[in-house]
Protein backbone atom coordinates (compact mmCIF):
# COMPACT_ATOMS: atom_id res chain seq x y z
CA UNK A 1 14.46 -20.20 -37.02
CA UNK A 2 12.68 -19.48 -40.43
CA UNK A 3 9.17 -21.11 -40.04
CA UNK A 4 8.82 -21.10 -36.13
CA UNK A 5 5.20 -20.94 -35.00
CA UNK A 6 4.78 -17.72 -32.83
CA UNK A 7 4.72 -18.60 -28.77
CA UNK A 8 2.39 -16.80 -26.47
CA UNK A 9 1.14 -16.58 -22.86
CA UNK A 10 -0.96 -19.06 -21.53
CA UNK A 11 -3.45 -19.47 -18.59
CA UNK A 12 -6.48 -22.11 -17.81
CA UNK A 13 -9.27 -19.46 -18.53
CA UNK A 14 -10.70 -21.31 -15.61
CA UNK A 15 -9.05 -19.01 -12.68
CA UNK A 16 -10.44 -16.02 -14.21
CA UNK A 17 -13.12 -14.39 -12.88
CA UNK A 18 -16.61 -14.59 -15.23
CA UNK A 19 -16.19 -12.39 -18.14
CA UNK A 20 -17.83 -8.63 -17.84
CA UNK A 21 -17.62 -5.36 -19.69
CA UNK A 22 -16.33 -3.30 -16.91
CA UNK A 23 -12.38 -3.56 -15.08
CA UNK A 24 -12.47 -6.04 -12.73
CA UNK A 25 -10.62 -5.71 -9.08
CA UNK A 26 -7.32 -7.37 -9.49
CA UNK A 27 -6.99 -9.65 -6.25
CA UNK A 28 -2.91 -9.47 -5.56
CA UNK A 29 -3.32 -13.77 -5.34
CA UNK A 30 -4.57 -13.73 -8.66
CA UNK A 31 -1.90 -11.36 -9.67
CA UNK A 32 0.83 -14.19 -8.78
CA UNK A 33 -1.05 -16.82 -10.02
CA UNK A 34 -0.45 -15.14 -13.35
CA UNK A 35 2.92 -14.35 -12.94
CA UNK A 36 4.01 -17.66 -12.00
CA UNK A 37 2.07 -20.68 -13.38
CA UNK A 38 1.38 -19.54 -17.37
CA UNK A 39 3.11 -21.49 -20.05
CA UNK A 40 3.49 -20.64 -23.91
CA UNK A 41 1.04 -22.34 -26.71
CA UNK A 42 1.62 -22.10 -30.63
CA UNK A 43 -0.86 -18.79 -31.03
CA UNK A 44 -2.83 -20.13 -33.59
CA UNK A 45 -3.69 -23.14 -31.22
CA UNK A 46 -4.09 -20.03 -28.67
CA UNK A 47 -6.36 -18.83 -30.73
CA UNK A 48 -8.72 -21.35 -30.99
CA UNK A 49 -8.80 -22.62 -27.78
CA UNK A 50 -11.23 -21.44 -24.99
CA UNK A 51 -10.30 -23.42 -22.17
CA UNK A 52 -7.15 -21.19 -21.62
CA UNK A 53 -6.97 -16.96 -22.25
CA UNK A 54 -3.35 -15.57 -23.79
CA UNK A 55 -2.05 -12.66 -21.23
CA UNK A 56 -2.16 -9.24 -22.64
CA UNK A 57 0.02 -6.43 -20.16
CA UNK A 58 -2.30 -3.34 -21.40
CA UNK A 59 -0.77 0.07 -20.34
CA UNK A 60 -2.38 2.94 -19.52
CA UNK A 61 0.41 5.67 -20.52
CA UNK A 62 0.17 8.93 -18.24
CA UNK A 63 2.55 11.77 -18.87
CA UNK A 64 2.11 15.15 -17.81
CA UNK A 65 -0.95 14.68 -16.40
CA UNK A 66 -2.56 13.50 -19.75
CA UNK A 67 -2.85 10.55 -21.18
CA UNK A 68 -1.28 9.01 -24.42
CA UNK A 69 -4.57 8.50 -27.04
CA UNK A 70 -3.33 6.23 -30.03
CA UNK A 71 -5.58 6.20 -33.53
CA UNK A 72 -4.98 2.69 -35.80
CA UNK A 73 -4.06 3.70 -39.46
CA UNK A 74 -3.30 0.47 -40.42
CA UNK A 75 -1.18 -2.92 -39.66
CA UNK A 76 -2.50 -6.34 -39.25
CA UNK A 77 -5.64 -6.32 -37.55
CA UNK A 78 -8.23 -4.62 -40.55
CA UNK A 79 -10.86 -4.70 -37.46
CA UNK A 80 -9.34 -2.04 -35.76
CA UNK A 81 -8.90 0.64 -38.26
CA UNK A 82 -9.36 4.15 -37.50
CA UNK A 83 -10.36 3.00 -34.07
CA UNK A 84 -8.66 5.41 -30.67
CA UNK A 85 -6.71 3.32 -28.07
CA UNK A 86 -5.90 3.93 -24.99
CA UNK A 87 -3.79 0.35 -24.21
CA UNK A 88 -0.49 -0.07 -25.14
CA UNK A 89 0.03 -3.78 -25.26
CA UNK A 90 0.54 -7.54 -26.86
CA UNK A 91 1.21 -10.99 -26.59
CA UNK A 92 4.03 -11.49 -24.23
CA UNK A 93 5.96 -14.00 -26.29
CA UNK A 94 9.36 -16.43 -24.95
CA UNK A 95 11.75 -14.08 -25.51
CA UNK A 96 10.36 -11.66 -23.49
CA UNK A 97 11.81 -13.53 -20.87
CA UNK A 98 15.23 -12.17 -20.09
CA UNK A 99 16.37 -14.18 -17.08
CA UNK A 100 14.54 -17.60 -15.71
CA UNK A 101 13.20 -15.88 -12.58
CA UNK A 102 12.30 -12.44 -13.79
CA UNK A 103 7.82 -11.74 -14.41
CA UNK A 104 6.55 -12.53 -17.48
CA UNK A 105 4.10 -10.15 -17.48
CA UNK A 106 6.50 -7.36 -16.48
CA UNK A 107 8.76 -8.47 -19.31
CA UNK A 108 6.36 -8.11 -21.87
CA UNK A 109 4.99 -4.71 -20.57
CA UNK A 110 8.68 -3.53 -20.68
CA UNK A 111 9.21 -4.26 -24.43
CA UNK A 112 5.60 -3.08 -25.17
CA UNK A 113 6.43 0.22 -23.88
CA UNK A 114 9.97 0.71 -25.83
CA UNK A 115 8.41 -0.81 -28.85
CA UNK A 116 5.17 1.09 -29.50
CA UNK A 117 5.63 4.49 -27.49
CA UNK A 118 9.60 4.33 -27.28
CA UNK A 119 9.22 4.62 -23.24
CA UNK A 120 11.94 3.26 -21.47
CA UNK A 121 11.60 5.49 -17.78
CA UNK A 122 8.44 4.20 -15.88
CA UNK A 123 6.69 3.39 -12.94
CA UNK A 124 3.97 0.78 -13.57
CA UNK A 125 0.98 -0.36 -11.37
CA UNK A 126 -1.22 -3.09 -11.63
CA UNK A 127 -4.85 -1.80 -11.71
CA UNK A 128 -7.31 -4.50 -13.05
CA UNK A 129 -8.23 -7.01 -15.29
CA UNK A 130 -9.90 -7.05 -18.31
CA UNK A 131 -12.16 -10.49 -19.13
CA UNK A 132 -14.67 -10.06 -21.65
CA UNK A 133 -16.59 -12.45 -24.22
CA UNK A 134 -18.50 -10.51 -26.37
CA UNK A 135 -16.31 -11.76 -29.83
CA UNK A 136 -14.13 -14.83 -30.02
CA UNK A 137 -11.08 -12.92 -29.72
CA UNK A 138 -12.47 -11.58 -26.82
CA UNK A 139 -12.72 -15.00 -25.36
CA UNK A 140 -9.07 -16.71 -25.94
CA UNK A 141 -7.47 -12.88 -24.16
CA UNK A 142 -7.18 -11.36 -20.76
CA UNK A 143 -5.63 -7.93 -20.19
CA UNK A 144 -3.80 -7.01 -16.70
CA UNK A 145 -4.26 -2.93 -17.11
CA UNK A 146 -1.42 -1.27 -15.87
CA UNK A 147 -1.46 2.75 -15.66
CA UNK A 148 2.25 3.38 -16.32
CA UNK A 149 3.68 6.91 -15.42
CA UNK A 150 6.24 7.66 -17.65
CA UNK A 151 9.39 10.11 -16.99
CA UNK A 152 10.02 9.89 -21.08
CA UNK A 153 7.10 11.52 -23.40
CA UNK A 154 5.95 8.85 -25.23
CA UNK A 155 6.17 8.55 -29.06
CA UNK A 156 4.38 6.53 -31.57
CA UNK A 157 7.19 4.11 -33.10
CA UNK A 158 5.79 2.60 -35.98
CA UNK A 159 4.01 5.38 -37.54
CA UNK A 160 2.68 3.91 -40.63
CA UNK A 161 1.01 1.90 -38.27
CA UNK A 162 -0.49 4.47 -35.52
CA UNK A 163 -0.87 7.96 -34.78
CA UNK A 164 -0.82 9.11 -30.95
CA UNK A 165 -1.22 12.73 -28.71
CA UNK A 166 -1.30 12.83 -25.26
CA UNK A 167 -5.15 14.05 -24.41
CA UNK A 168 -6.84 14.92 -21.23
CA UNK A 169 -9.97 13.28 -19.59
CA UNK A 170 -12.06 15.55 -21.77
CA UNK A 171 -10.42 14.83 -25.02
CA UNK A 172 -10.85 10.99 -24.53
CA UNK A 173 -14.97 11.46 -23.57
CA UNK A 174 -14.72 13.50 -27.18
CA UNK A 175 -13.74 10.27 -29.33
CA UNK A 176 -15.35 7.55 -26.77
CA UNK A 177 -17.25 6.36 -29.76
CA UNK A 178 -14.21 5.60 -31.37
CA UNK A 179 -12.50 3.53 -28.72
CA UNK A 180 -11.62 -0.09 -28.81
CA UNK A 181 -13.84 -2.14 -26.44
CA UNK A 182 -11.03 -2.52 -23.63
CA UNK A 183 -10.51 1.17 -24.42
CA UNK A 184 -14.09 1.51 -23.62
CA UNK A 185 -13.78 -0.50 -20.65
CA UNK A 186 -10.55 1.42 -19.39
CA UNK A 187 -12.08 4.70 -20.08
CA UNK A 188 -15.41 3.97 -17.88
CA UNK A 189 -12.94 3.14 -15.34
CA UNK A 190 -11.29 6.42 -15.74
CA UNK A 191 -14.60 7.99 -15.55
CA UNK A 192 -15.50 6.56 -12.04
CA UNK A 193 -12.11 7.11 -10.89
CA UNK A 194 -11.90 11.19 -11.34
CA UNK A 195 -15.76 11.77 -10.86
């Protein structure tokens, strides 16, 4: 297996709605659509390819009543730095897959959770999408937000990596600045929601 190009999550970028800077409605047929009719690309061809998006679950981890505020300290993507996130999340890969039948998306959320915040007890609802093309990476990647209510407190796993606290509504408005774009985007959503 030494070698193997990296698999990820594939869908026409076609049956997205147009790209916009704010969470976007997730219609329950779109939902299915998908859950049931991506297929996996070599990620660097992902990468460069605009005529499909790669499927990011993005979680929204509540606990408590707060919600779990992650600062980059380093790992791969330089970009991201010292930026706040909200979105626990990635590239739902092959072996995410544990049965022929079972969601892809769910799958991926699943190992997302254990992996970054070491959450394994959850609820987990769909609540938008996330389509945006203001960079090129922002253009080959579509987030389906989940806000995920964990019974575990979630824990940063790789630590050289990240840093997290769980932070009320008011502590996230403090570092909005800070925040990733889909942070941004899930935060303004946030705002709407409790105003």
């Amino acid at each position: 297996m030494v070698g193997r190009m990296e698999q990820v999550y594939v869908l026409p970028a076609s049956i997205f709605p147009p790209a916009r800077d704010a969470l976007i409605p997730l219609e329950a047929e779109l939902l299915k659509r998908i859950e049931l009719e991506g297929f996996f690309l070599e990620r660097p061809q992902a990468e460069e390819d605009p005529t499909h998006r790669q499927i990011i679950p993005y979680a929204l981890v509540r606990y408590q009543g707060r919600y779990f505020l992650m600062r980059r300290k380093g790992g791969g993507e330089a970009r991201l730095h010292n930026l706040y996130t909200l979105g626990v999340g990635g590239h739902i890969n092959p072996q995410d897959l544990t049965h022929p039948s079972t969601n892809p998306v769910l799958d991926g959320l699943r190992r997302e959770l254990l992996e970054e915040v070491g959450v394994r007890c959850y609820t987990a609802e769909p609540v938008g999408l996330i389509v945006m093309s203001d960079t090129p990476v922002s253009r080959v990647h579509a987030g389906v937000v989940f806000v995920v209510q964990a019974q575990d407190e979630p824990r940063v796993q790789e630590v050289e990596k990240l840093e997290g606290r769980l932070a009320s509504l008011q502590e996230i408005e403090e570092v909005y600045g800070g925040l990733e774009g889909w942070s941004r985007v899930v935060a303004d959503w946030l705002r709407v929601l409790y105003s």
